[in-house]
PDB file of N, CA and C in Angstrom:
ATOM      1  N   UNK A   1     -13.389  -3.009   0.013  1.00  0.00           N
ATOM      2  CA  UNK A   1     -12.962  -2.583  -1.301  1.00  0.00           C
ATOM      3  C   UNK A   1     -12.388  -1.166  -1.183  1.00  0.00           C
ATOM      4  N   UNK A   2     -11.406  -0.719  -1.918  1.00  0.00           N
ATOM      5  CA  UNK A   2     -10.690   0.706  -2.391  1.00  0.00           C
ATOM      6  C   UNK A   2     -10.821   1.227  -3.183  1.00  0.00           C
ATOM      7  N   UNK A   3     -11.154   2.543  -3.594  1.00  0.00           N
ATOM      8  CA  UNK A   3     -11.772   2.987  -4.821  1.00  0.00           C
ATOM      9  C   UNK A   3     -10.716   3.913  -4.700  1.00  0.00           C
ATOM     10  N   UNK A   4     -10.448   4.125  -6.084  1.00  0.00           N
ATOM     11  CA  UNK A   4      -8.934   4.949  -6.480  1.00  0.00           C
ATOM     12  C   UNK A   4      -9.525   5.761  -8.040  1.00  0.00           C
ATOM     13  N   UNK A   5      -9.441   6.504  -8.007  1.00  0.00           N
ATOM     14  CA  UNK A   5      -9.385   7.807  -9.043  1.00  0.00           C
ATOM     15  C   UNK A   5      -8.220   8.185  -8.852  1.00  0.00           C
ATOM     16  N   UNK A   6      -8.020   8.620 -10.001  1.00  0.00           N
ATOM     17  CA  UNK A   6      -6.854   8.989 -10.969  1.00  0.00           C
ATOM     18  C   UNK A   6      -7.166  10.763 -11.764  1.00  0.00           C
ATOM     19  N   UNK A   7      -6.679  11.944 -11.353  1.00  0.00           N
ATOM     20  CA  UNK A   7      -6.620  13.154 -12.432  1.00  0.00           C
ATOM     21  C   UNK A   7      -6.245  12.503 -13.587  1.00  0.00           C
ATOM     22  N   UNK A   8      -7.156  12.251 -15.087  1.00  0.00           N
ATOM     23  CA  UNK A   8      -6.111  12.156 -15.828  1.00  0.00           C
ATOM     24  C   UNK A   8      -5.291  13.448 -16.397  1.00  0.00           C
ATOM     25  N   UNK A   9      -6.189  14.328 -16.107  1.00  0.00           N
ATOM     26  CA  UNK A   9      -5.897  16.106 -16.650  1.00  0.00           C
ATOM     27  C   UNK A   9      -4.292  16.204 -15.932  1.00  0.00           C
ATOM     28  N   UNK A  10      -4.226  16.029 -14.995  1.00  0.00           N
ATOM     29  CA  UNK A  10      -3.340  15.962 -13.883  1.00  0.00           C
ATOM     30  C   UNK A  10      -2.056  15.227 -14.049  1.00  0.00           C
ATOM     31  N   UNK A  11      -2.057  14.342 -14.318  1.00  0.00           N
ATOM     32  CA  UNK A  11      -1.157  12.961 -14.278  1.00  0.00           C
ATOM     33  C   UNK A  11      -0.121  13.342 -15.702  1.00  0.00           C
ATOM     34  N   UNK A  12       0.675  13.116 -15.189  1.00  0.00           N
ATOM     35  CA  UNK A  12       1.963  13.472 -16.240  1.00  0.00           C
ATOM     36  C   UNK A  12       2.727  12.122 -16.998  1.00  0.00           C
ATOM     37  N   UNK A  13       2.657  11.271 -16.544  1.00  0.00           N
ATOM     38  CA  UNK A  13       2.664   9.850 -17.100  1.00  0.00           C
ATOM     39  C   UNK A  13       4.178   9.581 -16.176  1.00  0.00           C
ATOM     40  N   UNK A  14       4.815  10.071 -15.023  1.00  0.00           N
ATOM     41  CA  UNK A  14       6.043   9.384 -14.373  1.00  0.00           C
ATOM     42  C   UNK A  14       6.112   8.228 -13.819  1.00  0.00           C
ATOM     43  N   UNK A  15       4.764   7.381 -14.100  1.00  0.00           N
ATOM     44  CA  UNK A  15       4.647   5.983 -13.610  1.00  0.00           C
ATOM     45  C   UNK A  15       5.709   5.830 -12.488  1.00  0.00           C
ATOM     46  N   UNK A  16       5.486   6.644 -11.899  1.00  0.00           N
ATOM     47  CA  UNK A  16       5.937   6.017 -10.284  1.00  0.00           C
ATOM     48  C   UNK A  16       4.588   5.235  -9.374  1.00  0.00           C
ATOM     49  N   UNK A  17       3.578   5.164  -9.634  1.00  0.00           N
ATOM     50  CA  UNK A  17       2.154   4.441  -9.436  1.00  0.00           C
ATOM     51  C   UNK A  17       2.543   2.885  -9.947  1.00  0.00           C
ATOM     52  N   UNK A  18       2.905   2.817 -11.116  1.00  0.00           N
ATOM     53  CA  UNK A  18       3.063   1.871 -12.204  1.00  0.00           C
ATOM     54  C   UNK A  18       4.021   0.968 -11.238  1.00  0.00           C
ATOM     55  N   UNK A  19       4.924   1.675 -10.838  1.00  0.00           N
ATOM     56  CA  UNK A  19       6.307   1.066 -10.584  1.00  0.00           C
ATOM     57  C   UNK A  19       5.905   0.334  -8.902  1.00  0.00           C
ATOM     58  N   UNK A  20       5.546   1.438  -8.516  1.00  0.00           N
ATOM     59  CA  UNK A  20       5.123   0.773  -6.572  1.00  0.00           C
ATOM     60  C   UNK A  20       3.816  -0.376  -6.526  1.00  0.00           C
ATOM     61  N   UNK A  21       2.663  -0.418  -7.690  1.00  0.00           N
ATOM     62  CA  UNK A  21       1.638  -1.082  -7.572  1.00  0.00           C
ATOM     63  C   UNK A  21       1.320  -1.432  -8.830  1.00  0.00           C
ATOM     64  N   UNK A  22       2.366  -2.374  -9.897  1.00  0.00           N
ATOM     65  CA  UNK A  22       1.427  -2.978 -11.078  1.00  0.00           C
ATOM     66  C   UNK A  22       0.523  -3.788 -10.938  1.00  0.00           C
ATOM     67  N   UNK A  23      -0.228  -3.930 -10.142  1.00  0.00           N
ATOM     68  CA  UNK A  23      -1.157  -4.891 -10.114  1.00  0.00           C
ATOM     69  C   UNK A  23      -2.548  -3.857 -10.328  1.00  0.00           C
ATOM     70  N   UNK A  24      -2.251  -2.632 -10.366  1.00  0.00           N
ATOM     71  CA  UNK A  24      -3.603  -2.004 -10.379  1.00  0.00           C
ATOM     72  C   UNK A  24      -3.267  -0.819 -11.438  1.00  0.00           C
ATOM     73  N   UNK A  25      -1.908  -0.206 -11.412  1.00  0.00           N
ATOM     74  CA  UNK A  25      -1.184   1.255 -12.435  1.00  0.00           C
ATOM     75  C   UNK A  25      -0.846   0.423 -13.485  1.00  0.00           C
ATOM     76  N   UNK A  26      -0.878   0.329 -14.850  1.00  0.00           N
ATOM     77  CA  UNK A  26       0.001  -0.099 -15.824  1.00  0.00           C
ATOM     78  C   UNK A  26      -0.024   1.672 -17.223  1.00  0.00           C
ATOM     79  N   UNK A  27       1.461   1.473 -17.304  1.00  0.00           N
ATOM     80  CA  UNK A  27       1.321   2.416 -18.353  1.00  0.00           C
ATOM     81  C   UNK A  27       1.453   1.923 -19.622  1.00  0.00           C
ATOM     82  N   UNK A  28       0.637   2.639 -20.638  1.00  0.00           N
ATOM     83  CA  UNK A  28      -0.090   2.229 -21.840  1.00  0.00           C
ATOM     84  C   UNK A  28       0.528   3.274 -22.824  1.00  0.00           C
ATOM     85  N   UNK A  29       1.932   2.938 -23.226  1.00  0.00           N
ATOM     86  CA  UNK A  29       2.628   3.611 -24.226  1.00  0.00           C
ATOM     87  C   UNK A  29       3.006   4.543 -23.501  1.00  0.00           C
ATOM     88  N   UNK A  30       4.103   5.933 -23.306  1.00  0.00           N
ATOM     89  CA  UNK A  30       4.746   6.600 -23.064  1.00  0.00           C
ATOM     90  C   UNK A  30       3.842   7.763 -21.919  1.00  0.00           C
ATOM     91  N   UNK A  31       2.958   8.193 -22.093  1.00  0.00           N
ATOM     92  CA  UNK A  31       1.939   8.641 -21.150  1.00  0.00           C
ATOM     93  C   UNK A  31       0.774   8.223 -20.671  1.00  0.00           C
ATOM     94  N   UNK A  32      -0.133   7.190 -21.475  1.00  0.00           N
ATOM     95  CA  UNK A  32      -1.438   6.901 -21.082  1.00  0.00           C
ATOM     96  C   UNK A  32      -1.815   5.674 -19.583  1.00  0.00           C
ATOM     97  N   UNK A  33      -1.517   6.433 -18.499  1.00  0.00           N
ATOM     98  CA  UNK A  33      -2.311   5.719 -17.719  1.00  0.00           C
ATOM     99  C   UNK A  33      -3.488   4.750 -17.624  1.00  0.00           C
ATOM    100  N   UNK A  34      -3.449   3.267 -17.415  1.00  0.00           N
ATOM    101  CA  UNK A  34      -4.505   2.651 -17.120  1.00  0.00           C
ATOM    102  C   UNK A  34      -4.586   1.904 -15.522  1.00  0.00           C
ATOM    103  N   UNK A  35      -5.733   1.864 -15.209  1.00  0.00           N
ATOM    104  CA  UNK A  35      -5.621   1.165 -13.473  1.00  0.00           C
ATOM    105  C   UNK A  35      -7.195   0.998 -13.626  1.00  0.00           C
ATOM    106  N   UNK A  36      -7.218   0.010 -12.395  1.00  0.00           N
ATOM    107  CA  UNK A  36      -8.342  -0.368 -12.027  1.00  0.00           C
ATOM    108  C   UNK A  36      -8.858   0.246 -10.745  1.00  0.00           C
ATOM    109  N   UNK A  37      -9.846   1.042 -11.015  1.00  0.00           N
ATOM    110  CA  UNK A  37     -10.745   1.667 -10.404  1.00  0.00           C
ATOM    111  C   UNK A  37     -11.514   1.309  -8.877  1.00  0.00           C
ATOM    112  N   UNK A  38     -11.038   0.089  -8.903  1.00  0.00           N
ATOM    113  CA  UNK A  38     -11.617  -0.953  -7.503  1.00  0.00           C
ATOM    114  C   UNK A  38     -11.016  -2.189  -7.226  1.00  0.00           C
ATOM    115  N   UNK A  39     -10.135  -1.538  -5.906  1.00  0.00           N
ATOM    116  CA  UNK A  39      -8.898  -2.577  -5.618  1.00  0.00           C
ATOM    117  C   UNK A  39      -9.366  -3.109  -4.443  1.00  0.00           C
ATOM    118  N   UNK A  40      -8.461  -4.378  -4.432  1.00  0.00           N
ATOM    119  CA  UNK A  40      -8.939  -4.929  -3.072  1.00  0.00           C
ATOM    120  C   UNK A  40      -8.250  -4.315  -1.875  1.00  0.00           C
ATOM    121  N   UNK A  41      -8.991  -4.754  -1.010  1.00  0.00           N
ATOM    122  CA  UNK A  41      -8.314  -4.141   0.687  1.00  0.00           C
ATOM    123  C   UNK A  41      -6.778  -4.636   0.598  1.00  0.00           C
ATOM    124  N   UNK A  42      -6.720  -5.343   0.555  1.00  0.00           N
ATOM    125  CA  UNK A  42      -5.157  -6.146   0.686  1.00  0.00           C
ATOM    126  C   UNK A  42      -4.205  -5.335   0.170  1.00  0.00           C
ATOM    127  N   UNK A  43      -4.257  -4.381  -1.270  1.00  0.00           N
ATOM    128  CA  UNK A  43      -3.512  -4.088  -1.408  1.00  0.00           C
ATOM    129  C   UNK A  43      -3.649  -2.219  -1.262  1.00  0.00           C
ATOM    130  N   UNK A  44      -4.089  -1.989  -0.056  1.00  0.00           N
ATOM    131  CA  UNK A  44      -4.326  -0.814   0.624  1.00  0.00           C
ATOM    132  C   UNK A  44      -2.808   0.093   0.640  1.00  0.00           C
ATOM    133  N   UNK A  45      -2.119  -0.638   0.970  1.00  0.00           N
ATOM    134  CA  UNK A  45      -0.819  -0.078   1.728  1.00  0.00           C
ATOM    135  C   UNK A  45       0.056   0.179   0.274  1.00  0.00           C
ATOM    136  N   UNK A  46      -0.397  -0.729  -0.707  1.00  0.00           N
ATOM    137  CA  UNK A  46       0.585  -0.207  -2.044  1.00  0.00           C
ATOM    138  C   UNK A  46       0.204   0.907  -2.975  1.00  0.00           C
ATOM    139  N   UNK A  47      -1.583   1.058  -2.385  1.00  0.00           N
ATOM    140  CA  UNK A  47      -1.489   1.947  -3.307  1.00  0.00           C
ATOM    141  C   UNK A  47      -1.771   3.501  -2.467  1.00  0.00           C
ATOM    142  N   UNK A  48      -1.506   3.791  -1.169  1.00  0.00           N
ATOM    143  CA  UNK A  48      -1.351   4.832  -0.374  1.00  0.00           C
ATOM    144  C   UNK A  48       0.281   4.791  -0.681  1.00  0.00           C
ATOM    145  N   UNK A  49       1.236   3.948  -1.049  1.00  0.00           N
ATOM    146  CA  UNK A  49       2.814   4.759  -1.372  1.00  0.00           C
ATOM    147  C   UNK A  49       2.662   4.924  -2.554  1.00  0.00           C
ATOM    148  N   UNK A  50       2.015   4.673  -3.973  1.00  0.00           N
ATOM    149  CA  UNK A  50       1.846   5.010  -5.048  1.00  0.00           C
ATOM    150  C   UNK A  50       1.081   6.074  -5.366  1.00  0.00           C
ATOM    151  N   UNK A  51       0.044   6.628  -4.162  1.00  0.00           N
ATOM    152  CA  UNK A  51      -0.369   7.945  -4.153  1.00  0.00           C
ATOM    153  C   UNK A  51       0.568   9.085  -3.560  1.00  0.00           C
ATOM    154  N   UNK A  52       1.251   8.664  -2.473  1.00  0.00           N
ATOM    155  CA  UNK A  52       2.379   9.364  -2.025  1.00  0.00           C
ATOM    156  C   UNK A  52       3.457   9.789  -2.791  1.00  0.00           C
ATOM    157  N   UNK A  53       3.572   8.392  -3.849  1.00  0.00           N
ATOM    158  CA  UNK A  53       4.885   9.037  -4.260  1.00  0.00           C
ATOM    159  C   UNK A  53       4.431   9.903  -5.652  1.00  0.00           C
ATOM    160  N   UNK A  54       3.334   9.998  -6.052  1.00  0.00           N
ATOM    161  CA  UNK A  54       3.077  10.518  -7.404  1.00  0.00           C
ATOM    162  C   UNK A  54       3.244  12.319  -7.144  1.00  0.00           C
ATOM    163  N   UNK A  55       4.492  12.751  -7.874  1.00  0.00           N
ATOM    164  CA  UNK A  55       5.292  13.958  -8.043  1.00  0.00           C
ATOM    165  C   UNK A  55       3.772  15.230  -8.350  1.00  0.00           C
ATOM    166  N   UNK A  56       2.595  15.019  -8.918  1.00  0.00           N
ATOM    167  CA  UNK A  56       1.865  15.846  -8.952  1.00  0.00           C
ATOM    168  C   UNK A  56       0.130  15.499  -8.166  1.00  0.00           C
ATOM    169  N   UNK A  57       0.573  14.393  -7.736  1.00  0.00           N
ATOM    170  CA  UNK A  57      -0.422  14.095  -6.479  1.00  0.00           C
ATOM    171  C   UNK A  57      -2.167  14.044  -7.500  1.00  0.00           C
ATOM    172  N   UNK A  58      -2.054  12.813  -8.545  1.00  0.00           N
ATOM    173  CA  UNK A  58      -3.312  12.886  -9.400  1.00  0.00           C
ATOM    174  C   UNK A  58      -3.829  11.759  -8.786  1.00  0.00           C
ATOM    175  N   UNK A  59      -3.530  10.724  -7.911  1.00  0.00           N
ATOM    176  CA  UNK A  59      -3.865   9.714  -7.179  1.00  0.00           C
ATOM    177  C   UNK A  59      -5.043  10.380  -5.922  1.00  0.00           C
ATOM    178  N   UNK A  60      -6.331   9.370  -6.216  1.00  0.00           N
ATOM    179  CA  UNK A  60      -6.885   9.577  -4.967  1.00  0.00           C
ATOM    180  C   UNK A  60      -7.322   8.255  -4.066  1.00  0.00           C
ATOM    181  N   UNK A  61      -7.064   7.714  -3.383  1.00  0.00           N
ATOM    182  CA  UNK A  61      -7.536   6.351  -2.678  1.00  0.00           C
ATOM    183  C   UNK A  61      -8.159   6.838  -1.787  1.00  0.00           C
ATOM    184  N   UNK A  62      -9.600   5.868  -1.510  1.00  0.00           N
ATOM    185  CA  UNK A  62     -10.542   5.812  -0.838  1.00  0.00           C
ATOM    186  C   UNK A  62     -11.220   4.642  -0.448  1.00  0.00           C
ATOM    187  N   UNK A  63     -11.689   4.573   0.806  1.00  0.00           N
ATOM    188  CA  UNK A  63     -12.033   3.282   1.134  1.00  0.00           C
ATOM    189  C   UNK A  63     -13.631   3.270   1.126  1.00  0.00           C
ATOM    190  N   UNK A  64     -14.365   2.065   0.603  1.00  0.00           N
ATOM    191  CA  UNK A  64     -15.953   2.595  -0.081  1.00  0.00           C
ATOM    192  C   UNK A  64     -16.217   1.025   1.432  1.00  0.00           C
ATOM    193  N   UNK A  65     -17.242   1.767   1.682  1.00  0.00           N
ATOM    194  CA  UNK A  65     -18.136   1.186   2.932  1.00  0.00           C
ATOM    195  C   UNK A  65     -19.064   0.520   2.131  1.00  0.00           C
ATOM    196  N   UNK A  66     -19.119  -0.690   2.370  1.00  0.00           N
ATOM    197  CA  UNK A  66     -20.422  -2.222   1.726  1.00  0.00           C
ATOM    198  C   UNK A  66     -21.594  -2.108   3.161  1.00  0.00           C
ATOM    199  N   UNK A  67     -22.349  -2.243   1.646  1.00  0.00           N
ATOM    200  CA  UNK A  67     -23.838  -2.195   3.181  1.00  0.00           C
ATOM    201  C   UNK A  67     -23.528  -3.531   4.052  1.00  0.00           C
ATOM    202  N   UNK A  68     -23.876  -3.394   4.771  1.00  0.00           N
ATOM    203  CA  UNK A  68     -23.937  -4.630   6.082  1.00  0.00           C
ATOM    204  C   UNK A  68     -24.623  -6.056   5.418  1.00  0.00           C
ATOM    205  N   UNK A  69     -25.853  -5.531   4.613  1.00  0.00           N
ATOM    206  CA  UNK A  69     -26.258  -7.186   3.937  1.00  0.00           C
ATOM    207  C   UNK A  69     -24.923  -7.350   2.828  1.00  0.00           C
ATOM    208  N   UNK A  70     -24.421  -6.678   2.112  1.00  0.00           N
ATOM    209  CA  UNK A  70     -23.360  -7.120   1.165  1.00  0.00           C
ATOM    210  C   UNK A  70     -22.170  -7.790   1.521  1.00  0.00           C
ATOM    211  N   UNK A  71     -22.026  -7.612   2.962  1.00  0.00           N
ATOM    212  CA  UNK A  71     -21.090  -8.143   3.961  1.00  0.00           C
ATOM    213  C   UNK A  71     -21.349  -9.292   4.270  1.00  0.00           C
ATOM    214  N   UNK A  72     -22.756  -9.424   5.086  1.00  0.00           N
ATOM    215  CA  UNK A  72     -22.633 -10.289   5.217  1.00  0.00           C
ATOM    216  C   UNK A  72     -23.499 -11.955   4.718  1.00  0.00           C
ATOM    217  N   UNK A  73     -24.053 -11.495   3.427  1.00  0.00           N
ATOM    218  CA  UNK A  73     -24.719 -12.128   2.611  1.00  0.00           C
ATOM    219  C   UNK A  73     -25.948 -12.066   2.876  1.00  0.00           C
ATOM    220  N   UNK A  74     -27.038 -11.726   3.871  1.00  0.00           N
ATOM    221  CA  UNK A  74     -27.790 -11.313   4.001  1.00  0.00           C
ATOM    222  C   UNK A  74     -29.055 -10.362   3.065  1.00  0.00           C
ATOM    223  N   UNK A  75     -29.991 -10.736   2.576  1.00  0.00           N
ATOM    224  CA  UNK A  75     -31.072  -9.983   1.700  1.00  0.00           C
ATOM    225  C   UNK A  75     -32.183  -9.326   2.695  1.00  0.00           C
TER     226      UNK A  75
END
């Protein structure tokens, strides 16, 4: 899993996020950012160019480590 925070203090609404990765950025009227907070691995690579390309850099992606039983079904 990918865990992505967002500045909203930060974020100016240029939906260039929006534009490289709607599956996770959608903009919500003229400035209000919405995204989902916990993306899958798969789409790793779209949202490291949607952090790249964001002009004031309010994007943070991170990759969150699953305990070993959550992996591998294990109690």
């Amino acid at each position: 899993m990918v865990r992505i925070a967002v500045d909203l203090n930060r974020c100016q609404g240029y939906a260039q996020c929006a534009f490289l990765a709607p599956e996770i950025f959608v903009m919500h009227g003229e400035e209000a950012l919405l995204y989902n907070p916990d993306a899958d691995e798969a789409q790793r690579d779209k949202l490291a160019q949607a952090a790249a390309a964001c002009p004031v850099q309010a994007i943070l992606v991170d990759a969150v480590d699953l305990p070993a039983e959550a992996v591998s079904g294990d109690r």
